[in-house]
Every structure is written in structure tokens, then in C-alpha cells.
PDB file of N, CA and C in Angstrom:
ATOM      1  N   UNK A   1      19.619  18.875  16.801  1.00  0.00           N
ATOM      2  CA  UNK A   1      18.481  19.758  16.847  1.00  0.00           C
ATOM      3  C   UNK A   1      18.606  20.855  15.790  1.00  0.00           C
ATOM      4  N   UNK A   2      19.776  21.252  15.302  1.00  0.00           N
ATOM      5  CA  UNK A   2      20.262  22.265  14.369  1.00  0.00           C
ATOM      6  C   UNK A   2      19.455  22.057  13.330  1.00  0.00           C
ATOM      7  N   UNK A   3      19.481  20.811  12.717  1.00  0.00           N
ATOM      8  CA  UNK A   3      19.340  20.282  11.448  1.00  0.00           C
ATOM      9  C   UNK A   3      18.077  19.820  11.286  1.00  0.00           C
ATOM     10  N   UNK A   4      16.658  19.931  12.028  1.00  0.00           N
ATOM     11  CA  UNK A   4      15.531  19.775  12.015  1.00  0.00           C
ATOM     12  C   UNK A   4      15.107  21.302  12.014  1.00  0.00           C
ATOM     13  N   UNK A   5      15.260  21.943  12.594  1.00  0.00           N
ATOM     14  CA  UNK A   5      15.252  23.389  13.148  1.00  0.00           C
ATOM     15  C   UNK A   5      15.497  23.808  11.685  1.00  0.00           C
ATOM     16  N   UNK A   6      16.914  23.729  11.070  1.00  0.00           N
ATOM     17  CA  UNK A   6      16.806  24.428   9.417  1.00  0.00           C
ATOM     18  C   UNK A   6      16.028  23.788   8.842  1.00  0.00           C
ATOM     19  N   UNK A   7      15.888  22.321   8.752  1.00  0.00           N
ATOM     20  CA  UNK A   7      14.939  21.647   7.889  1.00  0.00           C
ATOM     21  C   UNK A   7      13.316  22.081   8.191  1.00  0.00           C
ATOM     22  N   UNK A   8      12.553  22.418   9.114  1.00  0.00           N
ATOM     23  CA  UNK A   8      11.540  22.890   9.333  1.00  0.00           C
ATOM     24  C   UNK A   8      11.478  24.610   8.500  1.00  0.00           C
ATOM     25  N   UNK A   9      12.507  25.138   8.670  1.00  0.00           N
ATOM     26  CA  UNK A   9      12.609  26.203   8.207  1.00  0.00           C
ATOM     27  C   UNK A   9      12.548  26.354   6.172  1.00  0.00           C
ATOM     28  N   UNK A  10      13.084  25.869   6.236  1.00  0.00           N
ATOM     29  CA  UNK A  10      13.528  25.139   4.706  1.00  0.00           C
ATOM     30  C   UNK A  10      12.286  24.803   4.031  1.00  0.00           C
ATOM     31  N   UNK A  11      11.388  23.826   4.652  1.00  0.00           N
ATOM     32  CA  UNK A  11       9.962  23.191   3.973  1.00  0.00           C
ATOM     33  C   UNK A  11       9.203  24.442   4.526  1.00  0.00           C
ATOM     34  N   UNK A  12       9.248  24.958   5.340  1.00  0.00           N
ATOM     35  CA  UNK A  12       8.469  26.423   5.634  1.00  0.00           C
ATOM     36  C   UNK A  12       8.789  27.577   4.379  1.00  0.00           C
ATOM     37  N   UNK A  13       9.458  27.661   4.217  1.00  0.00           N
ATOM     38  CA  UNK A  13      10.209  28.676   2.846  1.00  0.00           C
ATOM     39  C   UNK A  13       9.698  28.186   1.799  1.00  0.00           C
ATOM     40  N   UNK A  14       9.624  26.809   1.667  1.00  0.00           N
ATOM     41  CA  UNK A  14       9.362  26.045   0.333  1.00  0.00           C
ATOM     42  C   UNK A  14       7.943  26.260  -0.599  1.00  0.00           C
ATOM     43  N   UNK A  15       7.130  26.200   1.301  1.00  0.00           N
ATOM     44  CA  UNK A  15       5.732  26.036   1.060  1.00  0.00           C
ATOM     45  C   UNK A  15       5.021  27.363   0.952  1.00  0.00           C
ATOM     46  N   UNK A  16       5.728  28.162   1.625  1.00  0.00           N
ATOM     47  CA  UNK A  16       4.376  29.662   2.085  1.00  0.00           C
ATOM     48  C   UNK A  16       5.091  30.627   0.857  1.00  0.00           C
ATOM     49  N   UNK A  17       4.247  31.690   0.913  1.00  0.00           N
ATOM     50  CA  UNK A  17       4.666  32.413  -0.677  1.00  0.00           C
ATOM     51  C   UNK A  17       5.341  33.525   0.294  1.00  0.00           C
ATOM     52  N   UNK A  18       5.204  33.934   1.264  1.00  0.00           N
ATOM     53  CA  UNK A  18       5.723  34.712   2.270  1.00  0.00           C
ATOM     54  C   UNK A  18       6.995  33.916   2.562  1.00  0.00           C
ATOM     55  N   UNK A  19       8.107  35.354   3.520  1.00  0.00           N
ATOM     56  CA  UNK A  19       8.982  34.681   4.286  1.00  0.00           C
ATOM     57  C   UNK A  19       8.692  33.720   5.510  1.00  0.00           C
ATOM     58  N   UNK A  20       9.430  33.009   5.644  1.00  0.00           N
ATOM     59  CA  UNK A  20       9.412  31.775   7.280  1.00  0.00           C
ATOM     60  C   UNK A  20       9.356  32.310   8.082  1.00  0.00           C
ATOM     61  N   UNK A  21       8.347  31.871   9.194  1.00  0.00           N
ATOM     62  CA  UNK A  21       8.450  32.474  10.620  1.00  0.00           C
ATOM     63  C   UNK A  21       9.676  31.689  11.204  1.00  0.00           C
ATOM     64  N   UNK A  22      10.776  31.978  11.591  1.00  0.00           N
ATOM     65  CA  UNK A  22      11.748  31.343  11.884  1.00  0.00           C
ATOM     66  C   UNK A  22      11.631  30.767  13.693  1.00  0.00           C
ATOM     67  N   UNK A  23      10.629  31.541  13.978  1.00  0.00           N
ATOM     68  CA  UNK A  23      10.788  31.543  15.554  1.00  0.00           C
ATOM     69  C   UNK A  23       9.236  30.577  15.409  1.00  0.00           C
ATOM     70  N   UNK A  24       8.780  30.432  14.959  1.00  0.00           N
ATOM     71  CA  UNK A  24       7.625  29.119  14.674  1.00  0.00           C
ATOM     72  C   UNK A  24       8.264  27.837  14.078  1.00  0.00           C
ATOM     73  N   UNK A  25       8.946  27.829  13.045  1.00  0.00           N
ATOM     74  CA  UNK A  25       9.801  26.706  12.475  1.00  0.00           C
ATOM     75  C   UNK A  25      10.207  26.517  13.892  1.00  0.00           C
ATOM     76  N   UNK A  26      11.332  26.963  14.506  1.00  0.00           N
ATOM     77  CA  UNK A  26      11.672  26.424  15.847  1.00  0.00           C
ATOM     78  C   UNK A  26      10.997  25.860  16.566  1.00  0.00           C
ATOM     79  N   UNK A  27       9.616  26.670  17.184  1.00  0.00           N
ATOM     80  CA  UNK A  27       8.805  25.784  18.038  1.00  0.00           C
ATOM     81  C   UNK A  27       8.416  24.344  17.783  1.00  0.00           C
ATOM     82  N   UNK A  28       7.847  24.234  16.202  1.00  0.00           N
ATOM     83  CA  UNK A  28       7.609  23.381  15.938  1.00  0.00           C
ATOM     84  C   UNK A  28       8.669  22.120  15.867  1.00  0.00           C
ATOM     85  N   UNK A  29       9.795  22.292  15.451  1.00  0.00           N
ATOM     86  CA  UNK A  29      10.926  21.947  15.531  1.00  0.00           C
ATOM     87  C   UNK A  29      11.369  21.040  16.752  1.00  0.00           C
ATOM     88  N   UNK A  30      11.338  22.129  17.791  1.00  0.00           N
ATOM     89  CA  UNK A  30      11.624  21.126  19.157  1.00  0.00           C
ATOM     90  C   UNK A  30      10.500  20.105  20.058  1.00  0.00           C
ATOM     91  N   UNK A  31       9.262  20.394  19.228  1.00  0.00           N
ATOM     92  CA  UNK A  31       8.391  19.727  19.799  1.00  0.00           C
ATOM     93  C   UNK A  31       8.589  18.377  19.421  1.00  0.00           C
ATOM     94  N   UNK A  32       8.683  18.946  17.744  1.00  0.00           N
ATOM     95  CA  UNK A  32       9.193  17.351  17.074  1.00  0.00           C
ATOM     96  C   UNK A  32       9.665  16.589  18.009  1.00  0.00           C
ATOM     97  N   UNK A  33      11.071  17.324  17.960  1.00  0.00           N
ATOM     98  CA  UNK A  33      11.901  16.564  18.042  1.00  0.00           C
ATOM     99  C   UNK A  33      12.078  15.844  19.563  1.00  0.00           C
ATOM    100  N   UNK A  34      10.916  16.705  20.990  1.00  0.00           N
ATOM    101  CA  UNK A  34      10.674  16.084  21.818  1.00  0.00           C
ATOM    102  C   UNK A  34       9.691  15.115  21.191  1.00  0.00           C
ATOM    103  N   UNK A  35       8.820  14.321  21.082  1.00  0.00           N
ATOM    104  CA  UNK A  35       7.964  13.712  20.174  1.00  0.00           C
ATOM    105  C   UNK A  35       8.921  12.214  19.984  1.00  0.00           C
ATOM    106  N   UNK A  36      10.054  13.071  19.215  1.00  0.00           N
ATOM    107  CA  UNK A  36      10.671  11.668  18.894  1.00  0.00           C
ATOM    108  C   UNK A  36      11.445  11.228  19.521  1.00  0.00           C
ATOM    109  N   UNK A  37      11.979  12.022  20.997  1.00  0.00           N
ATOM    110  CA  UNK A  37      12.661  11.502  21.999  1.00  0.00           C
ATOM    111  C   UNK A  37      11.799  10.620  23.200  1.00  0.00           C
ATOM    112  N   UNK A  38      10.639  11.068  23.054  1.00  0.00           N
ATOM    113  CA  UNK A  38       9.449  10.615  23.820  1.00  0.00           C
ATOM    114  C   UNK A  38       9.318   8.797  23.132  1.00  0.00           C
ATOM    115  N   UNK A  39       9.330   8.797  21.915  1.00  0.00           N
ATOM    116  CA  UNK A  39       8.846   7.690  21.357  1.00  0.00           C
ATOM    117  C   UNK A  39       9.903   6.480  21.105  1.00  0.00           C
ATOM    118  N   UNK A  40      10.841   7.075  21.178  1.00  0.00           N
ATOM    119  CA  UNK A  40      12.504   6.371  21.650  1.00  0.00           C
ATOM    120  C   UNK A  40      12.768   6.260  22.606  1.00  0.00           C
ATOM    121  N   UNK A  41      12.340   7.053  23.895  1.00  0.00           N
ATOM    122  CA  UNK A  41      12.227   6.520  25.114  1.00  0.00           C
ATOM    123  C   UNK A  41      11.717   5.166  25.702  1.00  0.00           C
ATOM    124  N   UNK A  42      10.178   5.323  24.724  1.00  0.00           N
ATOM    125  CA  UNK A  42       9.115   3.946  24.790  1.00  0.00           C
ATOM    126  C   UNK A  42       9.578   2.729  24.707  1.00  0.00           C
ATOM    127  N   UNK A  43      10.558   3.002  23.467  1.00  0.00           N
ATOM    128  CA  UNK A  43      10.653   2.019  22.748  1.00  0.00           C
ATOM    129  C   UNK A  43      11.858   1.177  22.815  1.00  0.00           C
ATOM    130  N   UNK A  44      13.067   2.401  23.997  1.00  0.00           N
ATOM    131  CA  UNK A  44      14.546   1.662  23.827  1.00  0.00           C
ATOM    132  C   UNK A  44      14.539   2.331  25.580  1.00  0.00           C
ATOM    133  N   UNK A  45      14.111   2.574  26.031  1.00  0.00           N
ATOM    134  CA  UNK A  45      14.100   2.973  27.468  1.00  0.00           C
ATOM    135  C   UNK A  45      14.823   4.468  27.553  1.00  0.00           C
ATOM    136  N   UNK A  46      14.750   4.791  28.356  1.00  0.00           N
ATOM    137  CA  UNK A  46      15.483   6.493  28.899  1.00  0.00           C
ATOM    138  C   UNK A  46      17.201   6.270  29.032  1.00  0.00           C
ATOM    139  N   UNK A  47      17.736   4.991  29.825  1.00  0.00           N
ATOM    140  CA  UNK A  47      18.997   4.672  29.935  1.00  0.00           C
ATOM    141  C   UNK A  47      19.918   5.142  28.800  1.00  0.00           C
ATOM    142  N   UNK A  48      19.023   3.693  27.618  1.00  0.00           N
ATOM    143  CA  UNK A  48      20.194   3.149  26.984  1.00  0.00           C
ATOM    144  C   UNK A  48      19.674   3.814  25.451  1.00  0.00           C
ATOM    145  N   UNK A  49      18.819   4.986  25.590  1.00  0.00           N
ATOM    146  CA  UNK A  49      18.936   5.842  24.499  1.00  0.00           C
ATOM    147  C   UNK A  49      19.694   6.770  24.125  1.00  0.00           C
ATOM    148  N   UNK A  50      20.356   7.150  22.569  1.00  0.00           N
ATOM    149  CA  UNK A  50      21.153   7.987  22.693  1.00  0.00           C
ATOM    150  C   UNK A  50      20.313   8.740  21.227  1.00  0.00           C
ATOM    151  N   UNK A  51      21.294   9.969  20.823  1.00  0.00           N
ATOM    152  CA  UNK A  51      21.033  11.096  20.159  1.00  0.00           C
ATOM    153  C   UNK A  51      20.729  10.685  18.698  1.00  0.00           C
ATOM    154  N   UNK A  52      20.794   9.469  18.229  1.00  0.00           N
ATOM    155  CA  UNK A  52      20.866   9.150  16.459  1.00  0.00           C
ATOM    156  C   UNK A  52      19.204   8.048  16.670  1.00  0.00           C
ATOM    157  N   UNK A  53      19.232   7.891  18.439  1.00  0.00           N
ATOM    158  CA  UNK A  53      17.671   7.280  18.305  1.00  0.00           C
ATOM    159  C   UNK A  53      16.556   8.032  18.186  1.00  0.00           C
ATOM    160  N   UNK A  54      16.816   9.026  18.786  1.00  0.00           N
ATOM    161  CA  UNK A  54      15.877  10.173  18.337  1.00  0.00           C
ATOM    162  C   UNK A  54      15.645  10.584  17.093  1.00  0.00           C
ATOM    163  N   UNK A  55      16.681  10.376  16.202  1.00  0.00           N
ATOM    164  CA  UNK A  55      16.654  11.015  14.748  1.00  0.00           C
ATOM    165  C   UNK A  55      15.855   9.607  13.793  1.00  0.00           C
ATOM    166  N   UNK A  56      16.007   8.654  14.659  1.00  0.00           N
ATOM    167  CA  UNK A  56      15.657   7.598  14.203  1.00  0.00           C
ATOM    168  C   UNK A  56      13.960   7.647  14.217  1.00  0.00           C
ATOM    169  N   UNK A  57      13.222   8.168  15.016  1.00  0.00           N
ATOM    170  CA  UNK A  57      12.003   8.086  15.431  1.00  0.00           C
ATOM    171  C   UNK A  57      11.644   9.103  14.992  1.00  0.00           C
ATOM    172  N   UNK A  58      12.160  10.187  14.218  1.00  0.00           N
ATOM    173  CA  UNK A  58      11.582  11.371  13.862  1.00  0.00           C
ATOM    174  C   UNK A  58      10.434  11.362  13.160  1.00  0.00           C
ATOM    175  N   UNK A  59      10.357  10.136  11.913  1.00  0.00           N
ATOM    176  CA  UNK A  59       9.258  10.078  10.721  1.00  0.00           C
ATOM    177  C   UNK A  59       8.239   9.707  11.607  1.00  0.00           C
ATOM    178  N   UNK A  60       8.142   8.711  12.934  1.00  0.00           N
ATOM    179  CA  UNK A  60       7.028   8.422  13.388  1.00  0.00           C
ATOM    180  C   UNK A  60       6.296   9.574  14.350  1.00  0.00           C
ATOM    181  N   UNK A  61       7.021  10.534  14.530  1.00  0.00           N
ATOM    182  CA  UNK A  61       6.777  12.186  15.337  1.00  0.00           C
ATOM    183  C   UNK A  61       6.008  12.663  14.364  1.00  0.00           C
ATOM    184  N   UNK A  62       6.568  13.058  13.182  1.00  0.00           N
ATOM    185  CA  UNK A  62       5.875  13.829  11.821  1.00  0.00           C
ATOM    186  C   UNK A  62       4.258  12.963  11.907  1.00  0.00           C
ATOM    187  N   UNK A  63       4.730  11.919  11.268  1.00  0.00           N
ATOM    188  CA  UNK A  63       3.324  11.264  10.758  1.00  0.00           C
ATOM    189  C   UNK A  63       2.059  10.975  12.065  1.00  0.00           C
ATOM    190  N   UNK A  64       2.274  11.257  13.360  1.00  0.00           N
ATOM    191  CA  UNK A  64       1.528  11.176  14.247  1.00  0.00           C
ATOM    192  C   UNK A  64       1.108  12.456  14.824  1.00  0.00           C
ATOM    193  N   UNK A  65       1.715  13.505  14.516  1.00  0.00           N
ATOM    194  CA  UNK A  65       0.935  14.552  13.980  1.00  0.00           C
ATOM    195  C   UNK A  65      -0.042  14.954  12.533  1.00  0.00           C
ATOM    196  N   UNK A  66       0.472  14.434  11.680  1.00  0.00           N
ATOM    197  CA  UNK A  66      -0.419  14.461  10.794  1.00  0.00           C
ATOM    198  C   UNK A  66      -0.109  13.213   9.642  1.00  0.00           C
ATOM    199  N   UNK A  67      -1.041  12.394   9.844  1.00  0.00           N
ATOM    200  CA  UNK A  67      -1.489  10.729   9.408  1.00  0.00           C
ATOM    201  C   UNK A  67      -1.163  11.103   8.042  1.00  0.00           C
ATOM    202  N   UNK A  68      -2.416  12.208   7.550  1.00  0.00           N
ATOM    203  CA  UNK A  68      -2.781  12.125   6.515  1.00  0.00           C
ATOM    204  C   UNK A  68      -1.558  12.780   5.326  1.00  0.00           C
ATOM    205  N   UNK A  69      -1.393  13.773   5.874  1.00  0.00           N
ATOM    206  CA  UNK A  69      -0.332  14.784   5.483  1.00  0.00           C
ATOM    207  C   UNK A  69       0.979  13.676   4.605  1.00  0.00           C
ATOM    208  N   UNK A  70       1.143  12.555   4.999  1.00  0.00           N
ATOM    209  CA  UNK A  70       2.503  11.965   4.559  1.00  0.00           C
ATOM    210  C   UNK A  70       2.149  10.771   4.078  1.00  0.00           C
ATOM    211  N   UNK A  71       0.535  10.869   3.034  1.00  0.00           N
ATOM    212  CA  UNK A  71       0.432   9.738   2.577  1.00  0.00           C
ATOM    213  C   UNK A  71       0.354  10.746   0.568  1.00  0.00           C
ATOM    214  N   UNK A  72       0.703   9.997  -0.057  1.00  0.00           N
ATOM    215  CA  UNK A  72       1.225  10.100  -1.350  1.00  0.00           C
ATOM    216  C   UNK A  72      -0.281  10.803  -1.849  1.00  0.00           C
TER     217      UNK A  72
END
């Protein structure tokens, strides 16, 4: 969770001409990253999921919040 949490922070810094809301990067952050525990749940059950499946499902969290956002 560390490492989405800076990485949200990071593309937040990147993008705004202002400083990062750091406590928004977070929110957004753990929603993700529920998002992609939700969708690894679906997909590999609640049991026999572990912590690198979640990281695994992350791009499909991003892009199902925003379709458009992560097309070239």
C-alpha cells in the first residue's frame, strides 16, 4: 500500500503546478487499491488470494475508473 500511496503522490506532483494534496493522494490511493483487491477477489476468490494479486489487478482499478484517461 506504501508504494501506490507514494506513486499517487508522485503523478500528483508531476501533474498539478501546485504542491500534492498528500492526504487526497492517499484517499485515492486506498480506494485503488481496494478496487483491485475487489477485482482479485472476483477473479481468484477471497481464500486463495494473496498481496502481489492485488498489485496484479491494479491497471484494471485505474482504467475502470477512467477508460479514457489510459488510452494513448
Amino acid at each position: 500500500m506504501t508504494g501506490i500511496i507514494a506513486g499517487f503522490i508522485a503523478q500528483a506532483g508531476a501533474t498539478l503546478k501546485e504542491n500534492p494534496d498528500a492526504l487526497s493522494a492517499t484517499i485515492a490511493a486506498l480506494y485503488v487499491g481496494g478496487l483491485a483487491g475487489d477485482f482479485a477477489a472476483r477473479d481468484l476468490g477471497m481464500r486463495s488470494m494473496i498481496a502481489s494479486d492485488i498489485r496484479e489487478h491494479l491497471s484494471e482499478a485505474v482504467r475502470s475508473l477512467d477508460a479514457k484517461g489510459e488510452t494513448p
